[in-house]
PDB file of N, CA and C in Angstrom:
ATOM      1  N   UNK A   1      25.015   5.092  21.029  1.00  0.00           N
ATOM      2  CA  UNK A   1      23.875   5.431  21.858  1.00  0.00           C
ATOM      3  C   UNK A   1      22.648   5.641  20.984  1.00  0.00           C
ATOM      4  N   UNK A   2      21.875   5.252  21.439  1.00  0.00           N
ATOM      5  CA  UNK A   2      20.239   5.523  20.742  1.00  0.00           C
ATOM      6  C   UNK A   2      19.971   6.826  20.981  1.00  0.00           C
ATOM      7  N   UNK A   3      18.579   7.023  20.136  1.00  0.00           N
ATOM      8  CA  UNK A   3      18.199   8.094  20.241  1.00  0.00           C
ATOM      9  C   UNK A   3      16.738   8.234  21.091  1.00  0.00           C
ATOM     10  N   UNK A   4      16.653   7.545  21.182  1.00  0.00           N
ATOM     11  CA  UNK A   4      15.403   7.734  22.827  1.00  0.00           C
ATOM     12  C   UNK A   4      14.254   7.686  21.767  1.00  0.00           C
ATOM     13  N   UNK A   5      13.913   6.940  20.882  1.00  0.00           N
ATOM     14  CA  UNK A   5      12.684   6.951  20.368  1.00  0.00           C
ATOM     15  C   UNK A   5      11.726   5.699  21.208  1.00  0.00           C
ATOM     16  N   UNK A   6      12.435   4.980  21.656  1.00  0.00           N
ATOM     17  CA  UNK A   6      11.689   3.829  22.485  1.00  0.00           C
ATOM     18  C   UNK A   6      10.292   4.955  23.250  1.00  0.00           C
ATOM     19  N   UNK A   7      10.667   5.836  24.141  1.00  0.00           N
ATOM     20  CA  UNK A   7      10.258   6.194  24.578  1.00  0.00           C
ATOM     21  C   UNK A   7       9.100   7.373  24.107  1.00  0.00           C
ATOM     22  N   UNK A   8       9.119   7.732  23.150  1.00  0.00           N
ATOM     23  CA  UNK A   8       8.468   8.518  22.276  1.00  0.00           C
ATOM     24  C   UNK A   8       7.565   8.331  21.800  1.00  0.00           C
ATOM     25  N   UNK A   9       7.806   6.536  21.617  1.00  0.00           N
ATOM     26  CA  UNK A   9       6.762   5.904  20.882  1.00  0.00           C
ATOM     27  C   UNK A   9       5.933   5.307  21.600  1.00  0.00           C
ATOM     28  N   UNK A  10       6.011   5.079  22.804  1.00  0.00           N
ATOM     29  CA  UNK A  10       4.975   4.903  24.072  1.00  0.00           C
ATOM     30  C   UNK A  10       4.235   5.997  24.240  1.00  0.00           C
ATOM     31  N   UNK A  11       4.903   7.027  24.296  1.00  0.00           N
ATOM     32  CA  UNK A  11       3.758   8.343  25.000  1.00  0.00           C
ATOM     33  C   UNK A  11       3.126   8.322  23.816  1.00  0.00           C
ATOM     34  N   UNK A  12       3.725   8.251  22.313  1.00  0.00           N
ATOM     35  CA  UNK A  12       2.368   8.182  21.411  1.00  0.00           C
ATOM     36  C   UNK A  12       1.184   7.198  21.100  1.00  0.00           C
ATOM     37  N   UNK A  13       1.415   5.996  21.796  1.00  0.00           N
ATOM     38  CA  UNK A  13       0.822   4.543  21.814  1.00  0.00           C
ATOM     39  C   UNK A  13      -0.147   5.267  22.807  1.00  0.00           C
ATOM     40  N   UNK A  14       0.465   5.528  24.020  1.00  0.00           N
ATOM     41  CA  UNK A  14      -0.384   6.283  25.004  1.00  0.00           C
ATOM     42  C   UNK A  14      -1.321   7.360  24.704  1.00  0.00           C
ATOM     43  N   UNK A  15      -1.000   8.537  24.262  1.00  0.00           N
ATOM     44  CA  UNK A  15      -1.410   9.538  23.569  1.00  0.00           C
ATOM     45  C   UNK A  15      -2.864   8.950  22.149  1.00  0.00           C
ATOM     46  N   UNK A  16      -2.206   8.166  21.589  1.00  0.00           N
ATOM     47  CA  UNK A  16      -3.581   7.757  20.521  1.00  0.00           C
ATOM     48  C   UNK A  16      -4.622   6.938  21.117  1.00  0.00           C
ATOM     49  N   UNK A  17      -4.184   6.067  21.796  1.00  0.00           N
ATOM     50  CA  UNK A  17      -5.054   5.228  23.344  1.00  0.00           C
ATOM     51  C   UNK A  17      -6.197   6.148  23.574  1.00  0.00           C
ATOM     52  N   UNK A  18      -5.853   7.345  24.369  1.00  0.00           N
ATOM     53  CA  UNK A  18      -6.737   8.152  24.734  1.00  0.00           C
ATOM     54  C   UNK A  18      -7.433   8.871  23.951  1.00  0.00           C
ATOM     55  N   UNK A  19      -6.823   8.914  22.689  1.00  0.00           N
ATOM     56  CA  UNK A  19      -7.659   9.673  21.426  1.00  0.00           C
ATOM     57  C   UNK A  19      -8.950   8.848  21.227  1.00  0.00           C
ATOM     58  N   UNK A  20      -8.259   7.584  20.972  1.00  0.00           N
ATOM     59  CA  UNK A  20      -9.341   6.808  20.149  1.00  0.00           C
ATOM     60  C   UNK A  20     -10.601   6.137  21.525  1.00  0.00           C
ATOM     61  N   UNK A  21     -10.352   6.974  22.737  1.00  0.00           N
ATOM     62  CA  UNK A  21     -12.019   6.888  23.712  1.00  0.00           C
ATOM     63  C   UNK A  21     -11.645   5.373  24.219  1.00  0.00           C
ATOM     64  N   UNK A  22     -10.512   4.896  24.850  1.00  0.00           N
ATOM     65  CA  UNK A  22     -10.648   3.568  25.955  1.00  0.00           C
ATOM     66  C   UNK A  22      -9.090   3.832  26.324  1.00  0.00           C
ATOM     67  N   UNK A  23      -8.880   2.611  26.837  1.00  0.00           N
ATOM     68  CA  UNK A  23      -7.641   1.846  26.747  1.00  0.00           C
ATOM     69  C   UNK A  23      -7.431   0.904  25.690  1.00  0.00           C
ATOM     70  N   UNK A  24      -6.168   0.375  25.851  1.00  0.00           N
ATOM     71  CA  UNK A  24      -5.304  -0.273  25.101  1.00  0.00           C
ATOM     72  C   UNK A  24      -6.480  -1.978  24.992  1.00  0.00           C
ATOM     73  N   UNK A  25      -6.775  -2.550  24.212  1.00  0.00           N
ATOM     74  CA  UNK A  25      -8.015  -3.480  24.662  1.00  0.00           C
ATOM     75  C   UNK A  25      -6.580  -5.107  24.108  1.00  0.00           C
ATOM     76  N   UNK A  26      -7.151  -6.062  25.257  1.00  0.00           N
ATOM     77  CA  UNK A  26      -6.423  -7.149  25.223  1.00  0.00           C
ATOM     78  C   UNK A  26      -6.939  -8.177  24.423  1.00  0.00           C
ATOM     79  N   UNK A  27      -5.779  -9.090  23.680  1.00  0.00           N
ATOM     80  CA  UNK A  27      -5.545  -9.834  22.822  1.00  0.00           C
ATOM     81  C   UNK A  27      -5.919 -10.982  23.399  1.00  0.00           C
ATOM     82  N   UNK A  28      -6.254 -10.973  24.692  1.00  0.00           N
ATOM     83  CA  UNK A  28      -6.416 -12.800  25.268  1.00  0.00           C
ATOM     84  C   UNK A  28      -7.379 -13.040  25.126  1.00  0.00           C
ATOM     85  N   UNK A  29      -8.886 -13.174  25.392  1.00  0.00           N
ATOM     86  CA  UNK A  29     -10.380 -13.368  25.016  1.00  0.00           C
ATOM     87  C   UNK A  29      -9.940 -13.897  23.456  1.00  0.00           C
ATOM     88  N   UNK A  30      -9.853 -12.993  22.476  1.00  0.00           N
ATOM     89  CA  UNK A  30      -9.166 -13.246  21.072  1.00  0.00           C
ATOM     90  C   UNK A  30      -8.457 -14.704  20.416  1.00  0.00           C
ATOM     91  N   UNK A  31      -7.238 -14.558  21.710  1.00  0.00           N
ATOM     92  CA  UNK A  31      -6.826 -15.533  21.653  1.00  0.00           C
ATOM     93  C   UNK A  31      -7.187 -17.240  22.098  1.00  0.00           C
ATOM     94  N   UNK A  32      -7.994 -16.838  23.146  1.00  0.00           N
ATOM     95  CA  UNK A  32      -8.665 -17.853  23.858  1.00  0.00           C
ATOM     96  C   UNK A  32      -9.768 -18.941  22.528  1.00  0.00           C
ATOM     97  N   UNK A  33     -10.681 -18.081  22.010  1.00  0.00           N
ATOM     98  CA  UNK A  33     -11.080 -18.211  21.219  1.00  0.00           C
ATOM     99  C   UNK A  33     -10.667 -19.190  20.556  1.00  0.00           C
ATOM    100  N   UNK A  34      -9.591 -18.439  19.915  1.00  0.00           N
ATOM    101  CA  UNK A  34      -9.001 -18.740  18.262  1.00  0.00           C
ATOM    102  C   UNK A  34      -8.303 -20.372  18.488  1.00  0.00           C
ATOM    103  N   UNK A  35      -8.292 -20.843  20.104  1.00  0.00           N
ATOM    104  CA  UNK A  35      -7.530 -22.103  20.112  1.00  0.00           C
ATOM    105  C   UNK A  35      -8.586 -22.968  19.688  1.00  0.00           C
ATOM    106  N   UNK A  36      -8.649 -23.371  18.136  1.00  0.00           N
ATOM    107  CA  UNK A  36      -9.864 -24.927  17.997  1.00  0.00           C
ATOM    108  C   UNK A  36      -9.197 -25.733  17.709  1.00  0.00           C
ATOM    109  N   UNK A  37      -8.135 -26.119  18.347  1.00  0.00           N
ATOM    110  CA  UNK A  37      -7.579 -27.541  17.559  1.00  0.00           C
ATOM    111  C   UNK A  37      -6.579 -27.880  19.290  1.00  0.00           C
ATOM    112  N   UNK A  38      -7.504 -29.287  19.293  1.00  0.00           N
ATOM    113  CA  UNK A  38      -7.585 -29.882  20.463  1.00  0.00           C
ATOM    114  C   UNK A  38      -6.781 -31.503  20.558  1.00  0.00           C
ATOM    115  N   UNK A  39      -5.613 -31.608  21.208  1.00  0.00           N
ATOM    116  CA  UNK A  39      -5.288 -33.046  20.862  1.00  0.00           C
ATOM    117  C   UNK A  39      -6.199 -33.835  21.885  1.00  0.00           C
ATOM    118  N   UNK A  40      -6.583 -35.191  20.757  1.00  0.00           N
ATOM    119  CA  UNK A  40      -7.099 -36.298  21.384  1.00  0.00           C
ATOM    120  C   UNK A  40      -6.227 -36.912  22.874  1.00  0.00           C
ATOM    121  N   UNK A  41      -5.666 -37.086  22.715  1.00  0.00           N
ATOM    122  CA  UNK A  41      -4.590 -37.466  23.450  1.00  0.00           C
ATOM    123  C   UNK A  41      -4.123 -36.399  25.059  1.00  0.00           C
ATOM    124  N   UNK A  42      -3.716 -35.640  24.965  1.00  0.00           N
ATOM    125  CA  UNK A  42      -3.515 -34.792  26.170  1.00  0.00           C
ATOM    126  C   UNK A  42      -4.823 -33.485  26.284  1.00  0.00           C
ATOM    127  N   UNK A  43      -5.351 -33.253  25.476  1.00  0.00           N
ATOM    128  CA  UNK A  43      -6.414 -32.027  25.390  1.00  0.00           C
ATOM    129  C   UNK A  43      -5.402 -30.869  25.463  1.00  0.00           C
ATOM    130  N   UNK A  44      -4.677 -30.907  25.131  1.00  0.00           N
ATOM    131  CA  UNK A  44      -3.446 -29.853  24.694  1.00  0.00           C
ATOM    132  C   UNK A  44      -4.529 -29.042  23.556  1.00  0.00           C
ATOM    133  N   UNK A  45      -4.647 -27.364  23.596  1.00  0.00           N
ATOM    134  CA  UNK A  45      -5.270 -26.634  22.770  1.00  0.00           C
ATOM    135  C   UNK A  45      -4.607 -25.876  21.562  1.00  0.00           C
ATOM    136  N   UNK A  46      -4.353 -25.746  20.410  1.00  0.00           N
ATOM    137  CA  UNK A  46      -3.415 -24.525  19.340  1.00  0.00           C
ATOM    138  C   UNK A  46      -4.111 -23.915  18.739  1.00  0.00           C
ATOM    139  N   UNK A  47      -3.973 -22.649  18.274  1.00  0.00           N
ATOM    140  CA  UNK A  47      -4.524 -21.766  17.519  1.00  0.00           C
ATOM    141  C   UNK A  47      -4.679 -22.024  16.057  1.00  0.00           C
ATOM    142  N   UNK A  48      -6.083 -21.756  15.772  1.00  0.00           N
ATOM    143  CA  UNK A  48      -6.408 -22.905  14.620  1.00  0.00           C
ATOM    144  C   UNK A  48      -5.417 -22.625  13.355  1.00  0.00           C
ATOM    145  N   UNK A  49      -4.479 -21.447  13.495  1.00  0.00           N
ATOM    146  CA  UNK A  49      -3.878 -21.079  12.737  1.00  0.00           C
ATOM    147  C   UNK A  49      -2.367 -22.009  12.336  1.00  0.00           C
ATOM    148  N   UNK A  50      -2.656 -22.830  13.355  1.00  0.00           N
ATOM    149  CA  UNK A  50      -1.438 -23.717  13.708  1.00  0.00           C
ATOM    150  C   UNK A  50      -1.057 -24.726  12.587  1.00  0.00           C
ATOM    151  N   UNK A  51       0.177 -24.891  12.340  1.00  0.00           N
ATOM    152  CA  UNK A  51       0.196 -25.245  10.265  1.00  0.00           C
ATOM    153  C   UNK A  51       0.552 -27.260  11.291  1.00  0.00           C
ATOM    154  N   UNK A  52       0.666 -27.876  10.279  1.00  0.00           N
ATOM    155  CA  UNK A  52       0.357 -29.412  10.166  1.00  0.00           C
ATOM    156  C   UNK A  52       1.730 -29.706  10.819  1.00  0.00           C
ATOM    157  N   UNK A  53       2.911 -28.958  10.277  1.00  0.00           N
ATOM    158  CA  UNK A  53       4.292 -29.528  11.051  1.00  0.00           C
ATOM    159  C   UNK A  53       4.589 -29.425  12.675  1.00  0.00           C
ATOM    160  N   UNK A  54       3.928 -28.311  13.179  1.00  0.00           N
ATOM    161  CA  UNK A  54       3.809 -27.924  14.619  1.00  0.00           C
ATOM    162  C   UNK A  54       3.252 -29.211  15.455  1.00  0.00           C
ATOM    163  N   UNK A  55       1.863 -29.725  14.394  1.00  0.00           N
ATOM    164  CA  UNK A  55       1.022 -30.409  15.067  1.00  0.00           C
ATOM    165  C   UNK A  55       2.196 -31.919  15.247  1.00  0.00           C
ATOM    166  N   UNK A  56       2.231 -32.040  14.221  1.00  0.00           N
ATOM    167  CA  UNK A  56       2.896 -33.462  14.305  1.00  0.00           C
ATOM    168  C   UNK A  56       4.472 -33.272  14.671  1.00  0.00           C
ATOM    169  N   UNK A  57       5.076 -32.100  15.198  1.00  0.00           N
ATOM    170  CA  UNK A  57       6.009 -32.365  15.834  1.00  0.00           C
ATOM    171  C   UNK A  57       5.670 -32.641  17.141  1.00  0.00           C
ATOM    172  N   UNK A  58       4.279 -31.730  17.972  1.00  0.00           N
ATOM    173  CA  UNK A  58       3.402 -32.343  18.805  1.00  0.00           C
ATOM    174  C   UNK A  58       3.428 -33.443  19.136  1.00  0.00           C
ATOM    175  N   UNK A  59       2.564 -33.972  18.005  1.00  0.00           N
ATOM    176  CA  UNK A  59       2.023 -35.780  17.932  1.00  0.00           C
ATOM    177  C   UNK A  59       3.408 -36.642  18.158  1.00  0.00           C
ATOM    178  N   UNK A  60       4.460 -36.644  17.801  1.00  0.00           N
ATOM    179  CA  UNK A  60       5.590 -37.317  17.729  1.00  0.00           C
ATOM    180  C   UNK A  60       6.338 -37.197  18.586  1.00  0.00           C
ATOM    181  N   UNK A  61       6.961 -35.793  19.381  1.00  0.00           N
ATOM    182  CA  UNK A  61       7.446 -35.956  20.726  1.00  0.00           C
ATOM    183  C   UNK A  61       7.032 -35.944  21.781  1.00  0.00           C
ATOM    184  N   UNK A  62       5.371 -35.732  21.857  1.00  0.00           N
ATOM    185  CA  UNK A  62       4.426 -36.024  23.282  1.00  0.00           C
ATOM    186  C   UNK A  62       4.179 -37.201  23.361  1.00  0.00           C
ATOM    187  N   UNK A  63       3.605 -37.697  22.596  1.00  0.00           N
ATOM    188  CA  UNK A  63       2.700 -38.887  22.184  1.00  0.00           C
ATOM    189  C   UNK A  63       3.541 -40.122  21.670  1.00  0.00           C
ATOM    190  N   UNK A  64       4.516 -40.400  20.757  1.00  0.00           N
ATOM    191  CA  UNK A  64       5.156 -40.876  19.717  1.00  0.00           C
ATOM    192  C   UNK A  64       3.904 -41.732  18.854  1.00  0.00           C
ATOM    193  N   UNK A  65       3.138 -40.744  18.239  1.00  0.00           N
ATOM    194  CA  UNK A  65       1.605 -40.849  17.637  1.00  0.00           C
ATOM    195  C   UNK A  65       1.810 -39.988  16.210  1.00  0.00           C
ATOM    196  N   UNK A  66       0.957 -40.082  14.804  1.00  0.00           N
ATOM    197  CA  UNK A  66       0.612 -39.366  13.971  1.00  0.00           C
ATOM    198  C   UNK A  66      -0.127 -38.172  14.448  1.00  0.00           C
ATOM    199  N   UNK A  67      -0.172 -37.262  13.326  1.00  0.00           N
ATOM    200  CA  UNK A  67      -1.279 -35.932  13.324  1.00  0.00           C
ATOM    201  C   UNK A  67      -2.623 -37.015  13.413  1.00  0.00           C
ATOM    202  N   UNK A  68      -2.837 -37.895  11.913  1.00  0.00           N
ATOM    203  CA  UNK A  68      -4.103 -38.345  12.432  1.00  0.00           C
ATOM    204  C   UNK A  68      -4.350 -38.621  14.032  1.00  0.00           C
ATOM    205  N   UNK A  69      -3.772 -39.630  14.468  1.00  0.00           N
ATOM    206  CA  UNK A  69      -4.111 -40.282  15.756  1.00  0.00           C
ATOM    207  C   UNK A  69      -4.250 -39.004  17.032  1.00  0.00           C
ATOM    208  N   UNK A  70      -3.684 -38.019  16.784  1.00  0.00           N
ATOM    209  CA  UNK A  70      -3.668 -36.663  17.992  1.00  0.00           C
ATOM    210  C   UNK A  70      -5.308 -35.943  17.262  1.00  0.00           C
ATOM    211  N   UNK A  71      -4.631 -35.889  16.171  1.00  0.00           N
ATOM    212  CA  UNK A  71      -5.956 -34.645  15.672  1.00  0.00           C
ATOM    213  C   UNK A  71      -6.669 -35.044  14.427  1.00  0.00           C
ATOM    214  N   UNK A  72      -7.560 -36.170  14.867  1.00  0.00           N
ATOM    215  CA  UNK A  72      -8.279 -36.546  14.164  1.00  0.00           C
ATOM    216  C   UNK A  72      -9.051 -35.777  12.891  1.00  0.00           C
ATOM    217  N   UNK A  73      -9.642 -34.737  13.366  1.00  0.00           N
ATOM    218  CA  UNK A  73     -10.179 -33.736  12.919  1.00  0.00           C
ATOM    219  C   UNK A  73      -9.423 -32.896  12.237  1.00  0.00           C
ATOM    220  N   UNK A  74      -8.307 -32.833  12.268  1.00  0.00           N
ATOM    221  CA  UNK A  74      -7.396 -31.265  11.510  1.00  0.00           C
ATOM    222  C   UNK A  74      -7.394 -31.956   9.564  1.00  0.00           C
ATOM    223  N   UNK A  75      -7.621 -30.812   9.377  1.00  0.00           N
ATOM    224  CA  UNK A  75      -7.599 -30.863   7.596  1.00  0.00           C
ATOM    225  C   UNK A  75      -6.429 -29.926   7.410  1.00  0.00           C
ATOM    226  N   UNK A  76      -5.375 -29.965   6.322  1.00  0.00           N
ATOM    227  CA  UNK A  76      -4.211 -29.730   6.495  1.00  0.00           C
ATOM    228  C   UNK A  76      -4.831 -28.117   5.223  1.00  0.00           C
ATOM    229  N   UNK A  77      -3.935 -27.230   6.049  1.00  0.00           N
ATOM    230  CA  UNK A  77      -4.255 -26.166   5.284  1.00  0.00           C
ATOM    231  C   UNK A  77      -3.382 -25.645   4.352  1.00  0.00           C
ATOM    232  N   UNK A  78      -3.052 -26.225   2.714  1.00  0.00           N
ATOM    233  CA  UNK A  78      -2.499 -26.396   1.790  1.00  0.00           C
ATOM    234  C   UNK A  78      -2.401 -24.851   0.937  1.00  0.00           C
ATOM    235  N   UNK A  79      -1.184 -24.263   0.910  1.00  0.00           N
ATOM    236  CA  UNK A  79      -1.196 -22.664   0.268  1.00  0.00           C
ATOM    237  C   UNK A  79      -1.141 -22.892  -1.170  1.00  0.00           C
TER     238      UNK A  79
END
């Protein structure tokens, strides 16, 4: 059996909420945003954070197309 912290840790999520003068503020606007990478092809949107293999697993089972040919525009972001 647990120890009931699930719940503990809400009333404090709750509890600092009200400290810090609002509510809890949402991630979607944020997220909405952050989608700049647009396929040519369907106008399908990803978060620009979206790495090169995602895209072209994309491009290849939507499309049966390259990254170039979907996302002309994407520059591959190399760590």
């Amino acid at each position: 059996m647990g120890g009931g912290n699930g719940a503990k840790a809400a009333q404090k999520r709750e509890r600092n909420a009200k400290a810090a003068g609002g509510s809890a503020k949402s991630q979607l606007k944020a997220n909405e945003k952050a989608m700049t990478i647009q396929c040519d092809t369907c106008k399908a949107t990803f978060l620009s954070t979206t790495r090169e293999n995602a895209l072209a697993e994309h491009a290849t089972n939507k499309h049966t197309k390259t990254v170039a040919q979907c996302f002309p525009g994407f520059v591959s972001q190399a760590k």
